[in-house]
C-alpha atoms as a PDB file:
ATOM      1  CA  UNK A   1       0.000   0.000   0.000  1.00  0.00           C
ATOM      2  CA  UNK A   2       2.698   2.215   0.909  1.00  0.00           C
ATOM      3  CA  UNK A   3       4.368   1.585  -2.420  1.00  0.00           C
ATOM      4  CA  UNK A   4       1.081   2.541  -4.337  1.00  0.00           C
ATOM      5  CA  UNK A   5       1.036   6.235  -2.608  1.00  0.00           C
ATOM      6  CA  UNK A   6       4.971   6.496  -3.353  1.00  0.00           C
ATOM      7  CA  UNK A   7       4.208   5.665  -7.126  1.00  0.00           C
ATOM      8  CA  UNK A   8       0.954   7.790  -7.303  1.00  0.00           C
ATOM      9  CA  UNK A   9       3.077  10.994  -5.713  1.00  0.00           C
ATOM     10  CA  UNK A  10       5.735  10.720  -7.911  1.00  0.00           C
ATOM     11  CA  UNK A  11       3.654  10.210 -10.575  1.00  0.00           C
ATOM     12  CA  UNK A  12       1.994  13.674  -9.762  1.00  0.00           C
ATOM     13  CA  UNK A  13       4.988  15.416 -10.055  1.00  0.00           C
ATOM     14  CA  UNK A  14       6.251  13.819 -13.106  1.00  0.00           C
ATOM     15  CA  UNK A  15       2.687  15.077 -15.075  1.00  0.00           C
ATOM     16  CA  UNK A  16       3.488  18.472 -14.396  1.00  0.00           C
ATOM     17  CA  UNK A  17       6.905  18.642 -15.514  1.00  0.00           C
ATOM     18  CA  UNK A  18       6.510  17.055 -18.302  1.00  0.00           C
ATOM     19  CA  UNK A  19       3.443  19.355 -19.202  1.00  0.00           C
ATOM     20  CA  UNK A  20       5.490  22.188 -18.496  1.00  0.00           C
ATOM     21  CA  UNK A  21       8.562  21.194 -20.625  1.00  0.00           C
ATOM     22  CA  UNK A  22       6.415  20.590 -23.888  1.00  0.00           C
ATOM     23  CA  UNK A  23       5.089  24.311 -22.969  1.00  0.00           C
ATOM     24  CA  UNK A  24       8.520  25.600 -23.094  1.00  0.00           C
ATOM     25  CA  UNK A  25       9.441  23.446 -25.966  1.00  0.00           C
ATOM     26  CA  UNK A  26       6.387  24.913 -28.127  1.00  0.00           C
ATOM     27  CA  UNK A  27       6.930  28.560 -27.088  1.00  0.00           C
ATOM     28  CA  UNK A  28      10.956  28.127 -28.256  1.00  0.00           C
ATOM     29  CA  UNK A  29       9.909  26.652 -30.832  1.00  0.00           C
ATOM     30  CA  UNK A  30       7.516  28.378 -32.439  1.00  0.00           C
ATOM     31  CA  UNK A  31       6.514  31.614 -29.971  1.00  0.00           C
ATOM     32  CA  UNK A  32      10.066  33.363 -28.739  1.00  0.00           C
ATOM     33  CA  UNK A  33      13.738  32.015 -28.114  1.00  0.00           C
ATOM     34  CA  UNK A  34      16.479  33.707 -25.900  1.00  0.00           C
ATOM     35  CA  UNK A  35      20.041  34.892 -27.900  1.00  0.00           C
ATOM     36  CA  UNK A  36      23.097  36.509 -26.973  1.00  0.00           C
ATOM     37  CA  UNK A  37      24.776  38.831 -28.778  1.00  0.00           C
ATOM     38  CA  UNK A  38      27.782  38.834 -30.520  1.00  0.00           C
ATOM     39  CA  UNK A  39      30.068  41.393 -31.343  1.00  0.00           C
ATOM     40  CA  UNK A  40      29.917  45.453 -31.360  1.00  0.00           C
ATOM     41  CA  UNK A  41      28.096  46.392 -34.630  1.00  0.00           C
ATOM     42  CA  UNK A  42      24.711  47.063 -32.802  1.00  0.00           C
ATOM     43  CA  UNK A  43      26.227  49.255 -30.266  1.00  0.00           C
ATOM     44  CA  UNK A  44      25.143  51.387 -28.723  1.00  0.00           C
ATOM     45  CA  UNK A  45      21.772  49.761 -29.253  1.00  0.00           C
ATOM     46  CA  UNK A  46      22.959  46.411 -27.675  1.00  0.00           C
ATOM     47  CA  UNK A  47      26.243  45.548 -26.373  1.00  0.00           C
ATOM     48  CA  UNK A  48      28.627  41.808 -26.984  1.00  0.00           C
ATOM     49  CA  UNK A  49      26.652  39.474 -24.355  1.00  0.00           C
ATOM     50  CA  UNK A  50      23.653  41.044 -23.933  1.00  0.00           C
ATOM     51  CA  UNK A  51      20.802  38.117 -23.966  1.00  0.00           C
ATOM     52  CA  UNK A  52      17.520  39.210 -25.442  1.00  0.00           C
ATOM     53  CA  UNK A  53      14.223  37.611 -26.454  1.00  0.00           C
ATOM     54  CA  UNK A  54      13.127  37.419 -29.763  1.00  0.00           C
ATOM     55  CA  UNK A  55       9.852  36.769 -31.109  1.00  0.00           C
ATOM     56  CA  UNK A  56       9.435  34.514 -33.853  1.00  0.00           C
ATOM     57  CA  UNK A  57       5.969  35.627 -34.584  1.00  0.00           C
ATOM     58  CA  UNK A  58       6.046  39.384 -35.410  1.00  0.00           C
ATOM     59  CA  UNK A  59       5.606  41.162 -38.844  1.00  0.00           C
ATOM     60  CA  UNK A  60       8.749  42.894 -39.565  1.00  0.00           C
ATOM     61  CA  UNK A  61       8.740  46.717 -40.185  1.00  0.00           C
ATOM     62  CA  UNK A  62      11.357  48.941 -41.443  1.00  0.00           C
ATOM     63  CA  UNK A  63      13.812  49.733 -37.865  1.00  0.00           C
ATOM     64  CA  UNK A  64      12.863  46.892 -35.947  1.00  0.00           C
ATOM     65  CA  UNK A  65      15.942  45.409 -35.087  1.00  0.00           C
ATOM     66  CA  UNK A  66      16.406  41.196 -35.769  1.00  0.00           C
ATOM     67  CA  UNK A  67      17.936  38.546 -35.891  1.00  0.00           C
ATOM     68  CA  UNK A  68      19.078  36.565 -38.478  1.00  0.00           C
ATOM     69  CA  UNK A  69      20.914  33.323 -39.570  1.00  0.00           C
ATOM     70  CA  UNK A  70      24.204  33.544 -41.258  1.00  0.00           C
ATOM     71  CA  UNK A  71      27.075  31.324 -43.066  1.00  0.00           C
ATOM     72  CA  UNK A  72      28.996  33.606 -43.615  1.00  0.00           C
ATOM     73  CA  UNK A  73      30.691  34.483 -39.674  1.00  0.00           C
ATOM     74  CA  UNK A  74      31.347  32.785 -37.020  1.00  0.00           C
ATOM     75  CA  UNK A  75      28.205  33.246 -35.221  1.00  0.00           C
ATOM     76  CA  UNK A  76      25.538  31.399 -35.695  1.00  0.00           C
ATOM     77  CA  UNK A  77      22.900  34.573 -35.563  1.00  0.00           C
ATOM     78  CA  UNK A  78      23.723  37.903 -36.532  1.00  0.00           C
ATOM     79  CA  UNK A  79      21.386  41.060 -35.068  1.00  0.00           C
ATOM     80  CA  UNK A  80      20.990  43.929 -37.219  1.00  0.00           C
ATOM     81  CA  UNK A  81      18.251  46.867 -37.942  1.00  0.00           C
ATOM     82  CA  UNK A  82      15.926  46.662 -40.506  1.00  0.00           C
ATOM     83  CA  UNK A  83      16.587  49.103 -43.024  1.00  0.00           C
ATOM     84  CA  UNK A  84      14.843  48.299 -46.294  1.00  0.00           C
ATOM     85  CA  UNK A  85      12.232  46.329 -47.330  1.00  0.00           C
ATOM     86  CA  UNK A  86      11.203  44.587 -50.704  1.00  0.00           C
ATOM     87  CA  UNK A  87      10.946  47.484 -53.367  1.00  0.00           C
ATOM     88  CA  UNK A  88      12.733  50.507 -51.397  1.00  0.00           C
ATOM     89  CA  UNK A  89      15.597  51.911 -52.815  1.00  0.00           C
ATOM     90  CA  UNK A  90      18.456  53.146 -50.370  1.00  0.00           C
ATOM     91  CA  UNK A  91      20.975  55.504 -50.461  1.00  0.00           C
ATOM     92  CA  UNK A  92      23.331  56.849 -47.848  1.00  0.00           C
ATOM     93  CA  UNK A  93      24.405  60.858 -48.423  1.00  0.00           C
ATOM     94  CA  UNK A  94      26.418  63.343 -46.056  1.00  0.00           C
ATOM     95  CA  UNK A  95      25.348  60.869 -43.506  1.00  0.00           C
ATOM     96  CA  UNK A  96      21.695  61.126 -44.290  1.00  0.00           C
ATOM     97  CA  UNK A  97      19.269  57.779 -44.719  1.00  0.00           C
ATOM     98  CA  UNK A  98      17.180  58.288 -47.955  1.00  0.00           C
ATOM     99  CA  UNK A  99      14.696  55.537 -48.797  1.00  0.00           C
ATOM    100  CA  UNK A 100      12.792  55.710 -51.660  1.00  0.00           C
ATOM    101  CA  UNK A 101      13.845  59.958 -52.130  1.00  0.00           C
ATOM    102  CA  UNK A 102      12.607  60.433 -48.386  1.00  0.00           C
ATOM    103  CA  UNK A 103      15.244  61.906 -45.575  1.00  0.00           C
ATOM    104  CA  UNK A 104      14.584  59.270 -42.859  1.00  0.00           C
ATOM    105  CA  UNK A 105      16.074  60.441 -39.582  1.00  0.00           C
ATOM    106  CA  UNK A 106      18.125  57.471 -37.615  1.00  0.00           C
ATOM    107  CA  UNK A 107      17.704  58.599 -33.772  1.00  0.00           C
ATOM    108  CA  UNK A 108      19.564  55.539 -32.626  1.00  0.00           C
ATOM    109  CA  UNK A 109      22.604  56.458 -33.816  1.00  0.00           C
ATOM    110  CA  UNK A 110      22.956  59.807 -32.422  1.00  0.00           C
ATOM    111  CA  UNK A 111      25.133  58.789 -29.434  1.00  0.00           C
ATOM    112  CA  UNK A 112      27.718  57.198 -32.348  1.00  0.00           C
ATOM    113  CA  UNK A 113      27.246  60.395 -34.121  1.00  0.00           C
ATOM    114  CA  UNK A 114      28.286  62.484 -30.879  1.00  0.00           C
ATOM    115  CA  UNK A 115      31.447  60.894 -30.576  1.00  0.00           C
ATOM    116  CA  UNK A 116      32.817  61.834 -34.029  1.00  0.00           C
ATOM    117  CA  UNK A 117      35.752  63.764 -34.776  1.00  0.00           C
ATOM    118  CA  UNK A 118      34.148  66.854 -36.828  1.00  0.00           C
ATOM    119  CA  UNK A 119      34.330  66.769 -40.124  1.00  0.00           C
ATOM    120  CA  UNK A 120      33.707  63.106 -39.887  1.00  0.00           C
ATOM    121  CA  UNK A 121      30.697  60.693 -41.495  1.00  0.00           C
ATOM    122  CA  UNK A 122      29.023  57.968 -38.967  1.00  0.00           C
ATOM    123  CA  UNK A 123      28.343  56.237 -42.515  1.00  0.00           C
ATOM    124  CA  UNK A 124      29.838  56.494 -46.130  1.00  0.00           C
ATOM    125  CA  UNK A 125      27.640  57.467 -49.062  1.00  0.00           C
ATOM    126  CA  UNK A 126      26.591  54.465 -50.662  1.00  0.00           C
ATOM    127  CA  UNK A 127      23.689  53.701 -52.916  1.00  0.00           C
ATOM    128  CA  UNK A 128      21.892  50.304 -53.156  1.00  0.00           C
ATOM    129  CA  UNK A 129      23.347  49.829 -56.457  1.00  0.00           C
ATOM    130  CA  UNK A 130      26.545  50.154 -55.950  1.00  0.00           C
ATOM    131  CA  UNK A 131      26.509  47.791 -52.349  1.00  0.00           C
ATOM    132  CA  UNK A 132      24.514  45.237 -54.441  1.00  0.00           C
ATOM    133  CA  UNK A 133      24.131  45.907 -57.882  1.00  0.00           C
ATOM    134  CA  UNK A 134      20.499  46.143 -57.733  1.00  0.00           C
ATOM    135  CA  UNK A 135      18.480  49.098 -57.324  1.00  0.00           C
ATOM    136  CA  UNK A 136      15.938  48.153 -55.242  1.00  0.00           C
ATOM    137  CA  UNK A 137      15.726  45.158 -52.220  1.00  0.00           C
ATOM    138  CA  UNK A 138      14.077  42.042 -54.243  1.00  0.00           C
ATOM    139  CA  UNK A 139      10.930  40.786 -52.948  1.00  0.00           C
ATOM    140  CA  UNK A 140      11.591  37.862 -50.467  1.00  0.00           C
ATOM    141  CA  UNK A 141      14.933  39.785 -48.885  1.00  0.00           C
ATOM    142  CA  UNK A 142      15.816  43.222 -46.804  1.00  0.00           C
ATOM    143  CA  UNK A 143      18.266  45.019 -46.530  1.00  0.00           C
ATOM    144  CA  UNK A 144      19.762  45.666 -42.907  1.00  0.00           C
ATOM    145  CA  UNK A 145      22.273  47.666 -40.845  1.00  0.00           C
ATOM    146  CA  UNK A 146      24.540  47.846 -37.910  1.00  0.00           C
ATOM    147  CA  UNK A 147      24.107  50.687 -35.617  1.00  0.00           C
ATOM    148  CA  UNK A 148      27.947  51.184 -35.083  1.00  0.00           C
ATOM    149  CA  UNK A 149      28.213  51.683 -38.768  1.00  0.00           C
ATOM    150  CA  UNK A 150      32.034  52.277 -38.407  1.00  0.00           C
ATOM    151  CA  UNK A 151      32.662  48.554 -37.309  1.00  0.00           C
ATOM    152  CA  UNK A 152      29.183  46.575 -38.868  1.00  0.00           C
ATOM    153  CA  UNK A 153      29.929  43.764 -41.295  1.00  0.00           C
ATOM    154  CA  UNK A 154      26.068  44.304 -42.851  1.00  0.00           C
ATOM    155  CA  UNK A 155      24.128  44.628 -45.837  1.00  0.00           C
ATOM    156  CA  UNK A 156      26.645  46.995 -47.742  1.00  0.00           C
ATOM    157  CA  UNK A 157      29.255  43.945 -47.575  1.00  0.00           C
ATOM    158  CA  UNK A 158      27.146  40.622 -47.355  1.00  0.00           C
ATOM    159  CA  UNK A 159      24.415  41.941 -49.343  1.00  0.00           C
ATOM    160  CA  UNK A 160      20.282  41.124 -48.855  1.00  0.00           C
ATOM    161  CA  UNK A 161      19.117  38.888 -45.894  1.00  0.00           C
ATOM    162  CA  UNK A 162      16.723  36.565 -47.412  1.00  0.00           C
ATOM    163  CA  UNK A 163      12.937  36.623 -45.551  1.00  0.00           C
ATOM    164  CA  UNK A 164      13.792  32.843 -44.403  1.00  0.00           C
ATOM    165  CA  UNK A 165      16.854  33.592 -42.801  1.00  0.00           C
ATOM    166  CA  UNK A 166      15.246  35.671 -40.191  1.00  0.00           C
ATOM    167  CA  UNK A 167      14.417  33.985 -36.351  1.00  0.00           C
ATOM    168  CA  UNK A 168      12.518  37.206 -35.669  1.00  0.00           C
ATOM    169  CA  UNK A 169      12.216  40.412 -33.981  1.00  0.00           C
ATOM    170  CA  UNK A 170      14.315  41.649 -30.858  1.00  0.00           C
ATOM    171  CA  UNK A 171      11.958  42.624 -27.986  1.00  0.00           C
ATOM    172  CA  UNK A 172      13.013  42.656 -25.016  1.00  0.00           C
ATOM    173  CA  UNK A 173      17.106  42.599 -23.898  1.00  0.00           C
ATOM    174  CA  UNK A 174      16.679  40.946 -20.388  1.00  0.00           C
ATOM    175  CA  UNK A 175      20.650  40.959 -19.376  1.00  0.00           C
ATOM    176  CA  UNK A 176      22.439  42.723 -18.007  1.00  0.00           C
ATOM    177  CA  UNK A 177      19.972  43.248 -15.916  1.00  0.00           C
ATOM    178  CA  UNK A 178      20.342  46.757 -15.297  1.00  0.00           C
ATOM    179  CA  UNK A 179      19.277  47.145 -18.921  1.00  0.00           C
ATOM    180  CA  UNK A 180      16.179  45.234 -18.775  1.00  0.00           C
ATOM    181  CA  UNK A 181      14.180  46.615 -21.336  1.00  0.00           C
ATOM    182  CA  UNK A 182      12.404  47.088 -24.923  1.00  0.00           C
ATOM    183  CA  UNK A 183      15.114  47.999 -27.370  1.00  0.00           C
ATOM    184  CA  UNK A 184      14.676  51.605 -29.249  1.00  0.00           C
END
């Protein structure tokens, strides 16, 4: 008998945590996963090590900042910001966004900006077609940036980020934990 109510309390703890480990699996799967980042070209948006959450299940708008597979470094995700989308046309001037002829203004970088020698460009002038030899981002791809634009291997180097490549959207950095928070 008093094996029978060992076996039945174990067995209440063991339906629990396996309920609650096929939650987690599910939400990582398909809801949000945690990532670390890697490197300095987002700063001073997000620094090497911060962890943050990204959701796998948002729409993806011009600035939001992602995350994205890669092959081509040694990090298995890269995080960059959003910059164009399928059918803009981008060009970089006296250290002015255009997309699509429209002055875009690029408060997140205005801390990089304010440490600048003067005289000196956060970003070269670049167009889209001479970074990538098309004129504007192909359907299916985007076209991103690093916020430390001095130090970002991005867009202008590897070219477009293909729509399938993407994990998702950065939303919240959760460590260090004195910059808990939604990302700008």
């Amino acid at each position: 008998m008093e094996k029978n109510a060992v076996a039945k309390e174990i067995l209440s703890w063991i339906k629990p945590i396996i309920f609650a480990v096929v939650i987690v699996f599910v939400c990582r799967q398909f809801l949000f996963t945690p990532i670390t980042v890697s490197g300095q070209s987002m700063e001073p948006t997000f620094h090497d090590k911060n962890k943050v959450i990204v959701s796998k299940i948002s729409k993806i708008k011009r600035f939001d900042t992602i995350v994205f597979q890669s092959n081509l470094v040694d990090s298995k995700y890269i995080i960059k910001r959003v910059i164009g989308l399928p059918g803009d046309t981008i060009e970089m001037k006296n250290d002015v966004l255009y997309i699509n002829g429209k002055e875009y203004k690029e408060p997140y970088l205005q801390e990089k900006k304010d440490e600048l020698e003067p005289g000196k460009k956060l970003t070269d002038d670049f167009t889209l077609s001479e970074r990538t030899g098309k004129t504007k981002v192909p359907e299916g791809s985007l076209f991103v940036l690093g916020d430390n634009r001095q130090n970002s291997n991005d867009s202008r180097y590897f070219g477009f980020v293909k729509d399938e490549a993407v994990l998702g959207e950065v939303k919240l950095r959760f460590f260090p934990f004195d910059e808990i928070g939604f990302p700008k």
